[in-house]
C-alpha atoms as a PDB file:
ATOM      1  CA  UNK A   1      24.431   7.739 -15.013  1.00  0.00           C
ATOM      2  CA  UNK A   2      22.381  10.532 -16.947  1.00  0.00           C
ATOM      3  CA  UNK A   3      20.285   7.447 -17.356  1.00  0.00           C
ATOM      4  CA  UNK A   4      19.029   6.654 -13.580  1.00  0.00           C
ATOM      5  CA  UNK A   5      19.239  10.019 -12.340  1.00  0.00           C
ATOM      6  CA  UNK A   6      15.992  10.790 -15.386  1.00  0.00           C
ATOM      7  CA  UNK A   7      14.483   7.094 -14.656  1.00  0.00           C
ATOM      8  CA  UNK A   8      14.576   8.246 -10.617  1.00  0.00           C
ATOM      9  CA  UNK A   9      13.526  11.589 -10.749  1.00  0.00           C
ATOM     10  CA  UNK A  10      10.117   9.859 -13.130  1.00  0.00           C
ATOM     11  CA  UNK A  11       9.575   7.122 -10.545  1.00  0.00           C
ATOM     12  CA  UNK A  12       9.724  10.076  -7.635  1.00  0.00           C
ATOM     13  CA  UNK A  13       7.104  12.048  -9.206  1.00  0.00           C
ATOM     14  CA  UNK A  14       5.102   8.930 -10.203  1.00  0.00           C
ATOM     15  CA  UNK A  15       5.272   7.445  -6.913  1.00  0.00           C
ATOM     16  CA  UNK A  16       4.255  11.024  -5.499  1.00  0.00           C
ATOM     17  CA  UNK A  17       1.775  11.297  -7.826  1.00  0.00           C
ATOM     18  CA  UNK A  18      -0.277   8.026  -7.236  1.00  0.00           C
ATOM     19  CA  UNK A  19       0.626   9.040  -3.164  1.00  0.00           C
ATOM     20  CA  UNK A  20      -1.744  11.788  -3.852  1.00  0.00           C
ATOM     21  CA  UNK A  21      -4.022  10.074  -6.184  1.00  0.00           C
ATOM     22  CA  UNK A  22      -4.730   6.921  -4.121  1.00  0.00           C
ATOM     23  CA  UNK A  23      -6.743   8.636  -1.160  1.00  0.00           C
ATOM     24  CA  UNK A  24      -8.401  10.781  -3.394  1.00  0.00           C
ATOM     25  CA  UNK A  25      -9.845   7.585  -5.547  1.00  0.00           C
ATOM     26  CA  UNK A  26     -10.387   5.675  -2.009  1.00  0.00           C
ATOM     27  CA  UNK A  27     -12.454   7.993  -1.001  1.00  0.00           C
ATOM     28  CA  UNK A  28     -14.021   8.823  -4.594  1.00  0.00           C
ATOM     29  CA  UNK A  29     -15.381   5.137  -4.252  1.00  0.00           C
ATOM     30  CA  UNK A  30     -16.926   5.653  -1.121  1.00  0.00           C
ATOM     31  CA  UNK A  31     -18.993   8.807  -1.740  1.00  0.00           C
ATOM     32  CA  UNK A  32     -20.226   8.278  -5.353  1.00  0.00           C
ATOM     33  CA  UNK A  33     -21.399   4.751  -4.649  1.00  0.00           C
ATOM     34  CA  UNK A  34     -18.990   2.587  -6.047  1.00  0.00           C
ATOM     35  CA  UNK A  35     -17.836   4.919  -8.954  1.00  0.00           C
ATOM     36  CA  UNK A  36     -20.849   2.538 -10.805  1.00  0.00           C
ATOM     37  CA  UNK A  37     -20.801   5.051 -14.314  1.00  0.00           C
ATOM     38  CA  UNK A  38     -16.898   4.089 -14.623  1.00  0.00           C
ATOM     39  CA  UNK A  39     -16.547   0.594 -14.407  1.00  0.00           C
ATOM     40  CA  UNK A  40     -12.327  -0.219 -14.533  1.00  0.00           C
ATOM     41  CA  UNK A  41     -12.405   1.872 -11.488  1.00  0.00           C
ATOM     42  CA  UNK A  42     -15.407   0.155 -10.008  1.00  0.00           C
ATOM     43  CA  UNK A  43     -14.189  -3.357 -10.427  1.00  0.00           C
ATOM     44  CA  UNK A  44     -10.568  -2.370  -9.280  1.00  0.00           C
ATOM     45  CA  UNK A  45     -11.490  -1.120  -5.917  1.00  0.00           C
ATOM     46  CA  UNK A  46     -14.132  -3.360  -5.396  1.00  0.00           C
ATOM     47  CA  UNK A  47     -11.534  -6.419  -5.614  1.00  0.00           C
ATOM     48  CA  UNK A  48     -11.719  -6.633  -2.098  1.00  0.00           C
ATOM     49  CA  UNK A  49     -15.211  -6.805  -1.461  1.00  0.00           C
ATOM     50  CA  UNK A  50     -15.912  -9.417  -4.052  1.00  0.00           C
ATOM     51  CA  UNK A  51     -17.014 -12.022  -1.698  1.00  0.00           C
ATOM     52  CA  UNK A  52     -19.163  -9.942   0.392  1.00  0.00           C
ATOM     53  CA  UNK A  53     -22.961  -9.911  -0.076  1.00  0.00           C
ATOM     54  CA  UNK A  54     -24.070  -6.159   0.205  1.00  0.00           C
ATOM     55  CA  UNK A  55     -25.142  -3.655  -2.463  1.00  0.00           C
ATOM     56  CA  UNK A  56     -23.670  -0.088  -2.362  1.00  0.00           C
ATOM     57  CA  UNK A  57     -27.070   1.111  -3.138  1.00  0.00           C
ATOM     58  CA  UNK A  58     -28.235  -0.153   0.025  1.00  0.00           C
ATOM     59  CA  UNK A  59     -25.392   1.142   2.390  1.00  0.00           C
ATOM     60  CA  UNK A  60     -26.278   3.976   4.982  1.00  0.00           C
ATOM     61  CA  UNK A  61     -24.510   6.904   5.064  1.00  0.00           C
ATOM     62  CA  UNK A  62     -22.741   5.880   8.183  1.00  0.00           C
ATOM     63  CA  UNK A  63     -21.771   2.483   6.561  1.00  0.00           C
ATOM     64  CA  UNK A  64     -20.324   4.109   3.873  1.00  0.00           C
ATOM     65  CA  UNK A  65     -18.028   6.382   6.323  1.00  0.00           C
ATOM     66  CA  UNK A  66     -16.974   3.537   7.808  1.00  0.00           C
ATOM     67  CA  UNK A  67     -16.133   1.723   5.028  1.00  0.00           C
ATOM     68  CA  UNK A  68     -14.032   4.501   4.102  1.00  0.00           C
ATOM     69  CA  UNK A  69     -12.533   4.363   7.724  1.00  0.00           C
ATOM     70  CA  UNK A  70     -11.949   0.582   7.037  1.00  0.00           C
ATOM     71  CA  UNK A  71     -10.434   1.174   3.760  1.00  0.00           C
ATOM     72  CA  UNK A  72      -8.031   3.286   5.100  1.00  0.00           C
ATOM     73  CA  UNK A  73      -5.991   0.524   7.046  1.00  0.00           C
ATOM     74  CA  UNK A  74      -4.552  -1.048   3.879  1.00  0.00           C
ATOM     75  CA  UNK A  75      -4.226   2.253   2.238  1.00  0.00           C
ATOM     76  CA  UNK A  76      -2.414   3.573   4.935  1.00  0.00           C
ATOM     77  CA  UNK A  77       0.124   1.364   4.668  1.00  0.00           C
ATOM     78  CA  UNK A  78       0.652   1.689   0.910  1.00  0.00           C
ATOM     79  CA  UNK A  79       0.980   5.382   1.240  1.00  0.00           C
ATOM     80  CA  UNK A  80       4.001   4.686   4.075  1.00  0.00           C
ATOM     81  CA  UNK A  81       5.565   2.485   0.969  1.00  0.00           C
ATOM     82  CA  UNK A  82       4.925   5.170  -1.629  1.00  0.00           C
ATOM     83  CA  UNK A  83       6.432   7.814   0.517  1.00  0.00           C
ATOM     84  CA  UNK A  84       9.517   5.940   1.735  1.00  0.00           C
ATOM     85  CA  UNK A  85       9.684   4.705  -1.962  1.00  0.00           C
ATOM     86  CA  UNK A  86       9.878   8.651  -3.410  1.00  0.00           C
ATOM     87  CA  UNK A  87      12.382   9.446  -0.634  1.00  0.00           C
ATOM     88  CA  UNK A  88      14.546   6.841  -2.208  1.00  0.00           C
ATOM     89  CA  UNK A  89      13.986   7.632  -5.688  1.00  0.00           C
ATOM     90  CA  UNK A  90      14.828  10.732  -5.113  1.00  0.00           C
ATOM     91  CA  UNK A  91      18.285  10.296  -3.714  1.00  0.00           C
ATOM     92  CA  UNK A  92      18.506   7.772  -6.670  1.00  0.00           C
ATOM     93  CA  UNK A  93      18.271  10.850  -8.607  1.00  0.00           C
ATOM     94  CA  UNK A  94      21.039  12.856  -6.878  1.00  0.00           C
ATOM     95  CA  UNK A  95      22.901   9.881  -7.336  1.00  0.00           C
ATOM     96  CA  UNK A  96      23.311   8.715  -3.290  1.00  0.00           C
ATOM     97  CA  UNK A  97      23.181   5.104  -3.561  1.00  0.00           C
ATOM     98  CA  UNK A  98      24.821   3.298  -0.862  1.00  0.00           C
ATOM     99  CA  UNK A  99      23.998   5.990   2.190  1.00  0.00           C
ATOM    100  CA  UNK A 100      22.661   4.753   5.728  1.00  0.00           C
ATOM    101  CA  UNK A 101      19.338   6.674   5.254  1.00  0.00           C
ATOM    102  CA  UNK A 102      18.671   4.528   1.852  1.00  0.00           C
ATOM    103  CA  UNK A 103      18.668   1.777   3.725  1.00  0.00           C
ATOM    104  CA  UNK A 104      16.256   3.049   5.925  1.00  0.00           C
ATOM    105  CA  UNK A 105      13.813   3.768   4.028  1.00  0.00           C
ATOM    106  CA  UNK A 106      14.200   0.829   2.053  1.00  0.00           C
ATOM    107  CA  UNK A 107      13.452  -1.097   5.016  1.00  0.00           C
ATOM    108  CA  UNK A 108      10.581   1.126   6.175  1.00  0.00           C
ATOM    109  CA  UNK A 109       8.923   0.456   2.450  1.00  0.00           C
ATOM    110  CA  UNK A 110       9.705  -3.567   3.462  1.00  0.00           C
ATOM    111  CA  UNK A 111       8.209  -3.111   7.030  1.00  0.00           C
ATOM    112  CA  UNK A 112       4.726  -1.232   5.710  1.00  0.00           C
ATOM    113  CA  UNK A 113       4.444  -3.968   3.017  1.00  0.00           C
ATOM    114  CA  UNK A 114       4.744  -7.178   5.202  1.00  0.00           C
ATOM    115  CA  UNK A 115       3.078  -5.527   7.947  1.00  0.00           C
ATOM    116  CA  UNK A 116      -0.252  -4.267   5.362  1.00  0.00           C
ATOM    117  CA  UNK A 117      -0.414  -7.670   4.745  1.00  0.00           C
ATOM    118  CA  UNK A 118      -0.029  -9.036   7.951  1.00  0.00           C
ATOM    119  CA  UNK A 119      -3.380  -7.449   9.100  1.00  0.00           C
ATOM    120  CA  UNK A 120      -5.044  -7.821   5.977  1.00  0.00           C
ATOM    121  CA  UNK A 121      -7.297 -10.653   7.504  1.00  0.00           C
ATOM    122  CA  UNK A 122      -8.307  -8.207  10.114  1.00  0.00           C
ATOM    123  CA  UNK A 123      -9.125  -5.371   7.865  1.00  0.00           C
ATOM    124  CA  UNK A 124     -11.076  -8.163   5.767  1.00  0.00           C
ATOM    125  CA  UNK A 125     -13.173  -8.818   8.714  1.00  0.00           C
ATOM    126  CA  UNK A 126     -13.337  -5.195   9.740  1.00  0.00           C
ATOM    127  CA  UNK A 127     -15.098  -4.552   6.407  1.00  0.00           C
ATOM    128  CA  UNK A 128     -17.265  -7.633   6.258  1.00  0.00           C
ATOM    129  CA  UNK A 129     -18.745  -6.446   9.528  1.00  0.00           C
ATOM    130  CA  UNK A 130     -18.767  -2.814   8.471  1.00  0.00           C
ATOM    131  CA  UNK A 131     -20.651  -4.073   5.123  1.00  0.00           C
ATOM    132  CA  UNK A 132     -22.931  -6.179   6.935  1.00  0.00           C
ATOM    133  CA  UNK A 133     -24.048  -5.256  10.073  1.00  0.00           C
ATOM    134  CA  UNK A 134     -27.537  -3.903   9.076  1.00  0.00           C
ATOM    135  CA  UNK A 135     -28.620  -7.082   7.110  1.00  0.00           C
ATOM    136  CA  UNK A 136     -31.180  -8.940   9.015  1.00  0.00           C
ATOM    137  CA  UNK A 137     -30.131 -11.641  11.049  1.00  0.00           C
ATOM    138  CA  UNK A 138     -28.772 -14.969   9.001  1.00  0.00           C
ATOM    139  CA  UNK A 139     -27.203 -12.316   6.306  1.00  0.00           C
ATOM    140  CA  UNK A 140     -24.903 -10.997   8.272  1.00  0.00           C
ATOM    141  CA  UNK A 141     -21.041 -11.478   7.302  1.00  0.00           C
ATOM    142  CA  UNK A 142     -17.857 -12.159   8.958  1.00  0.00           C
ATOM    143  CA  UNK A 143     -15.190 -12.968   6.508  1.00  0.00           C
ATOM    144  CA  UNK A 144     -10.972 -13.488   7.099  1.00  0.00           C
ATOM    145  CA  UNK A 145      -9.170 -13.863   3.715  1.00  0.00           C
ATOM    146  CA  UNK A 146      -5.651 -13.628   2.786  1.00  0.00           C
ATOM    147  CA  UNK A 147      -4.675 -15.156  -0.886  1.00  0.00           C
ATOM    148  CA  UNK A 148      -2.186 -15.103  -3.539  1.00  0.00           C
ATOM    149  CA  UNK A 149      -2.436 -11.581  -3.596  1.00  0.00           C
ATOM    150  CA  UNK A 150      -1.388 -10.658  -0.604  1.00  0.00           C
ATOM    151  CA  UNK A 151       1.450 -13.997  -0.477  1.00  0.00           C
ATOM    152  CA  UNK A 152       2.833 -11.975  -3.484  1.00  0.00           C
ATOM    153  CA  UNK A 153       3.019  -8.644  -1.641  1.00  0.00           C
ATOM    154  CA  UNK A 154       3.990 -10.177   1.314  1.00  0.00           C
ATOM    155  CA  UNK A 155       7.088 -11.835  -0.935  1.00  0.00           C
ATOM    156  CA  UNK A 156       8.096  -8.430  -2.397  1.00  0.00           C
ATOM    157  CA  UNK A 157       7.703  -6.995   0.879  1.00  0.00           C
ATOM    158  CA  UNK A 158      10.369  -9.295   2.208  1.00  0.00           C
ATOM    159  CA  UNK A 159      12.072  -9.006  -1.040  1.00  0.00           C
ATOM    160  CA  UNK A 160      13.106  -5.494  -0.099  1.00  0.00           C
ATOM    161  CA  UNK A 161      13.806  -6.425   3.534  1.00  0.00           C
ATOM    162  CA  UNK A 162      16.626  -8.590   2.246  1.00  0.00           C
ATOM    163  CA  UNK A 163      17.460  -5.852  -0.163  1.00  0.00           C
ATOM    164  CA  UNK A 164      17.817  -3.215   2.498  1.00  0.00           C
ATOM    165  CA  UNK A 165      19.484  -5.839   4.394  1.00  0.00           C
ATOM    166  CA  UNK A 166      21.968  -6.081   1.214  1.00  0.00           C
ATOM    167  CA  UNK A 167      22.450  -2.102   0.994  1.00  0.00           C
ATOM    168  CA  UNK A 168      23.398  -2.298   4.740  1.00  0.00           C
ATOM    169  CA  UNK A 169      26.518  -4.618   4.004  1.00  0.00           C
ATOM    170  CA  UNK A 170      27.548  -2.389   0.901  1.00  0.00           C
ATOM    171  CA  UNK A 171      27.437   1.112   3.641  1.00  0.00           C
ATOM    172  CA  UNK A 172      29.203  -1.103   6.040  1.00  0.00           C
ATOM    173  CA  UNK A 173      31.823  -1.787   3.187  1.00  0.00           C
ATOM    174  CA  UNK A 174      31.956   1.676   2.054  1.00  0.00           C
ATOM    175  CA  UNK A 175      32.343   3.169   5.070  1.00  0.00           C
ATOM    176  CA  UNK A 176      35.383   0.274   5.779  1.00  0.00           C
ATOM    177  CA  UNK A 177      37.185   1.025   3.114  1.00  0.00           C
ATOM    178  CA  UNK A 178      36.913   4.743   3.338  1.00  0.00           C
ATOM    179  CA  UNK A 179      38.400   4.532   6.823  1.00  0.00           C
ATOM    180  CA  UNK A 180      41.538   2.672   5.033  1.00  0.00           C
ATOM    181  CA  UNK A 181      44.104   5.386   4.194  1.00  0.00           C
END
Protein backbone atom coordinates (compact mmCIF):
# COMPACT_ATOMS: atom_id res chain seq x y z
CA UNK A 1 0.00 0.00 0.00
CA UNK A 2 3.14 2.21 0.99
CA UNK A 3 3.45 1.84 -2.73
CA UNK A 4 0.25 3.88 -4.16
CA UNK A 5 -0.11 6.12 -1.37
CA UNK A 6 3.94 7.60 -2.70
CA UNK A 7 2.87 6.95 -6.56
CA UNK A 8 -0.54 9.21 -5.62
CA UNK A 9 0.76 11.76 -3.61
CA UNK A 10 3.64 12.26 -7.03
CA UNK A 11 0.80 12.21 -9.55
CA UNK A 12 -1.16 14.96 -7.14
CA UNK A 13 1.64 17.28 -7.16
CA UNK A 14 2.44 16.57 -10.84
CA UNK A 15 -0.97 17.01 -11.94
CA UNK A 16 -1.02 20.31 -9.73
CA UNK A 17 1.99 21.27 -11.00
CA UNK A 18 1.34 21.18 -14.85
CA UNK A 19 -2.41 22.80 -13.53
CA UNK A 20 -0.31 25.74 -12.78
CA UNK A 21 2.15 25.45 -15.51
CA UNK A 22 -0.27 25.08 -18.46
CA UNK A 23 -1.85 28.72 -18.35
CA UNK A 24 1.27 30.16 -17.63
CA UNK A 25 2.92 28.53 -21.03
CA UNK A 26 -0.59 29.34 -22.90
CA UNK A 27 -0.23 32.53 -22.33
CA UNK A 28 3.77 32.61 -22.59
CA UNK A 29 3.00 31.69 -26.35
CA UNK A 30 0.81 34.40 -26.90
CA UNK A 31 2.85 37.38 -25.65
CA UNK A 32 6.41 36.46 -26.79
CA UNK A 33 5.29 35.64 -30.31
CA UNK A 34 5.21 32.12 -30.55
CA UNK A 35 8.04 31.37 -27.98
CA UNK A 36 10.15 31.44 -31.68
CA UNK A 37 13.94 31.33 -29.63
CA UNK A 38 12.67 27.86 -28.02
CA UNK A 39 11.48 25.76 -30.58
CA UNK A 40 9.97 22.22 -28.66
CA UNK A 41 7.76 24.71 -27.07
CA UNK A 42 6.99 26.54 -30.27
CA UNK A 43 6.09 23.54 -32.32
CA UNK A 44 4.08 21.96 -29.34
CA UNK A 45 1.64 24.73 -28.94
CA UNK A 46 1.50 25.60 -32.33
CA UNK A 47 0.07 21.95 -33.18
CA UNK A 48 -3.12 23.43 -33.49
CA UNK A 49 -2.56 26.11 -35.75
CA UNK A 50 -0.62 24.09 -38.23
CA UNK A 51 -3.04 24.42 -40.99
CA UNK A 52 -3.69 27.99 -40.66
CA UNK A 53 -1.98 30.54 -42.94
CA UNK A 54 -0.93 33.54 -40.64
CA UNK A 55 2.48 34.58 -39.28
CA UNK A 56 2.78 35.54 -35.55
CA UNK A 57 4.93 38.33 -36.66
CA UNK A 58 2.13 39.79 -38.40
CA UNK A 59 -0.65 39.46 -35.66
CA UNK A 60 -2.00 42.75 -33.97
CA UNK A 61 -1.94 43.14 -30.57
CA UNK A 62 -5.63 42.60 -30.33
CA UNK A 63 -5.33 39.34 -32.43
CA UNK A 64 -2.97 38.08 -30.23
CA UNK A 65 -5.40 38.71 -27.05
CA UNK A 66 -7.81 37.00 -28.68
CA UNK A 67 -6.02 34.22 -29.59
CA UNK A 68 -5.20 33.87 -26.10
CA UNK A 69 -9.03 34.23 -25.33
CA UNK A 70 -9.54 31.42 -27.97
CA UNK A 71 -6.93 29.29 -26.55
CA UNK A 72 -8.43 29.30 -23.43
CA UNK A 73 -11.57 27.11 -24.40
CA UNK A 74 -9.57 23.88 -24.74
CA UNK A 75 -7.37 24.79 -21.91
CA UNK A 76 -10.10 25.35 -19.78
CA UNK A 77 -11.26 22.19 -19.99
CA UNK A 78 -7.95 20.41 -19.38
CA UNK A 79 -7.44 22.36 -16.25
CA UNK A 80 -11.21 20.99 -14.99
CA UNK A 81 -9.46 17.35 -15.77
CA UNK A 82 -6.22 18.21 -14.00
CA UNK A 83 -8.02 19.49 -11.00
CA UNK A 84 -10.63 16.74 -10.63
CA UNK A 85 -7.64 14.39 -11.48
CA UNK A 86 -5.40 15.83 -8.21
CA UNK A 87 -8.57 15.63 -6.08
CA UNK A 88 -8.52 11.97 -6.82
CA UNK A 89 -4.97 11.36 -6.51
CA UNK A 90 -5.01 12.71 -3.54
CA UNK A 91 -7.55 10.57 -1.80
CA UNK A 92 -5.57 7.77 -3.64
CA UNK A 93 -2.97 8.84 -1.33
CA UNK A 94 -4.97 8.68 1.94
CA UNK A 95 -5.92 5.50 0.71
CA UNK A 96 -10.02 6.26 0.00
CA UNK A 97 -10.63 4.23 -2.94
CA UNK A 98 -14.09 3.18 -3.40
CA UNK A 99 -15.91 6.55 -1.79
CA UNK A 100 -18.98 8.30 -3.61
CA UNK A 101 -16.95 11.56 -4.10
CA UNK A 102 -14.17 9.42 -6.19
CA UNK A 103 -16.56 8.69 -8.39
CA UNK A 104 -17.42 12.05 -8.86
CA UNK A 105 -14.70 13.41 -9.76
CA UNK A 106 -13.77 10.67 -11.84
CA UNK A 107 -16.68 11.38 -13.85
CA UNK A 108 -16.22 15.16 -13.84
CA UNK A 109 -12.44 14.43 -15.35
CA UNK A 110 -14.63 12.06 -18.08
CA UNK A 111 -17.25 14.88 -18.65
CA UNK A 112 -14.41 17.87 -19.27
CA UNK A 113 -12.55 15.43 -21.59
CA UNK A 114 -15.43 14.35 -23.97
CA UNK A 115 -16.95 17.61 -23.70
CA UNK A 116 -13.17 19.62 -24.70
CA UNK A 117 -13.40 17.59 -27.49
CA UNK A 118 -16.78 17.90 -28.37
CA UNK A 119 -16.30 21.67 -29.16
CA UNK A 120 -13.00 21.36 -30.44
CA UNK A 121 -14.33 22.04 -34.07
CA UNK A 122 -15.75 25.22 -32.76
CA UNK A 123 -12.73 26.44 -30.99
CA UNK A 124 -10.86 25.42 -34.37
CA UNK A 125 -12.99 27.79 -36.19
CA UNK A 126 -12.97 30.35 -33.42
CA UNK A 127 -9.18 30.58 -33.96
CA UNK A 128 -9.09 30.37 -37.72
CA UNK A 129 -11.26 33.46 -37.70
CA UNK A 130 -9.39 35.04 -34.82
CA UNK A 131 -6.03 34.30 -36.94
CA UNK A 132 -7.43 35.53 -40.01
CA UNK A 133 -9.67 38.16 -39.98
CA UNK A 134 -7.26 41.00 -41.02
CA UNK A 135 -5.90 39.19 -44.19
CA UNK A 136 -7.22 40.80 -47.24
CA UNK A 137 -10.10 39.40 -48.76
CA UNK A 138 -9.52 35.72 -50.56
CA UNK A 139 -6.94 34.93 -47.48
CA UNK A 140 -9.18 34.83 -45.05
CA UNK A 141 -9.72 31.39 -43.08
CA UNK A 142 -12.46 29.41 -41.69
CA UNK A 143 -11.34 26.02 -40.70
CA UNK A 144 -13.43 22.95 -38.55
CA UNK A 145 -11.05 20.02 -37.73
CA UNK A 146 -11.34 17.24 -35.39
CA UNK A 147 -8.71 14.15 -35.98
CA UNK A 148 -7.13 11.28 -34.41
CA UNK A 149 -6.12 13.39 -31.76
CA UNK A 150 -8.96 14.40 -30.42
CA UNK A 151 -10.86 10.56 -31.34
CA UNK A 152 -8.09 9.43 -28.87
CA UNK A 153 -9.00 11.91 -26.13
CA UNK A 154 -12.39 11.60 -26.78
CA UNK A 155 -11.81 7.51 -26.20
CA UNK A 156 -9.97 8.06 -22.87
CA UNK A 157 -12.46 10.51 -21.99
CA UNK A 158 -15.14 7.88 -22.21
CA UNK A 159 -12.69 5.45 -20.92
CA UNK A 160 -13.02 7.05 -17.51
CA UNK A 161 -16.78 7.55 -17.85
CA UNK A 162 -17.10 3.78 -17.85
CA UNK A 163 -14.51 3.69 -15.15
CA UNK A 164 -16.40 6.01 -12.86
CA UNK A 165 -19.33 4.16 -13.94
CA UNK A 166 -17.34 0.90 -12.60
CA UNK A 167 -16.31 2.67 -9.15
CA UNK A 168 -20.09 3.45 -8.76
CA UNK A 169 -21.04 -0.39 -8.70
CA UNK A 170 -18.02 -1.19 -6.28
CA UNK A 171 -19.60 1.98 -3.59
CA UNK A 172 -22.92 0.48 -4.29
CA UNK A 173 -21.39 -2.98 -3.22
CA UNK A 174 -19.54 -1.63 -0.38
CA UNK A 175 -22.04 0.19 1.02
CA UNK A 176 -24.43 -3.31 0.56
CA UNK A 177 -22.43 -5.30 2.27
CA UNK A 178 -21.61 -2.95 5.06
CA UNK A 179 -25.33 -2.68 5.77
CA UNK A 180 -25.23 -6.72 6.21
CA UNK A 181 -24.66 -7.41 9.93
Amino acid sequence: MQKVVRTSYFLFWSVRFLSFLLPLITAGYWITGGYANIPLLSTALSASHENIPFSMGSLSELQKLLGFAVDCIPLTFSLIALHTLSKLFHNFSRLAFFEKYNVCLLRRAGWALVLGQAVHPLYIAALSLTLTYCNPPGQRVLMVNFGTDQCEVLIIGLGILLTSWIFHEAVLLREEQEAVV
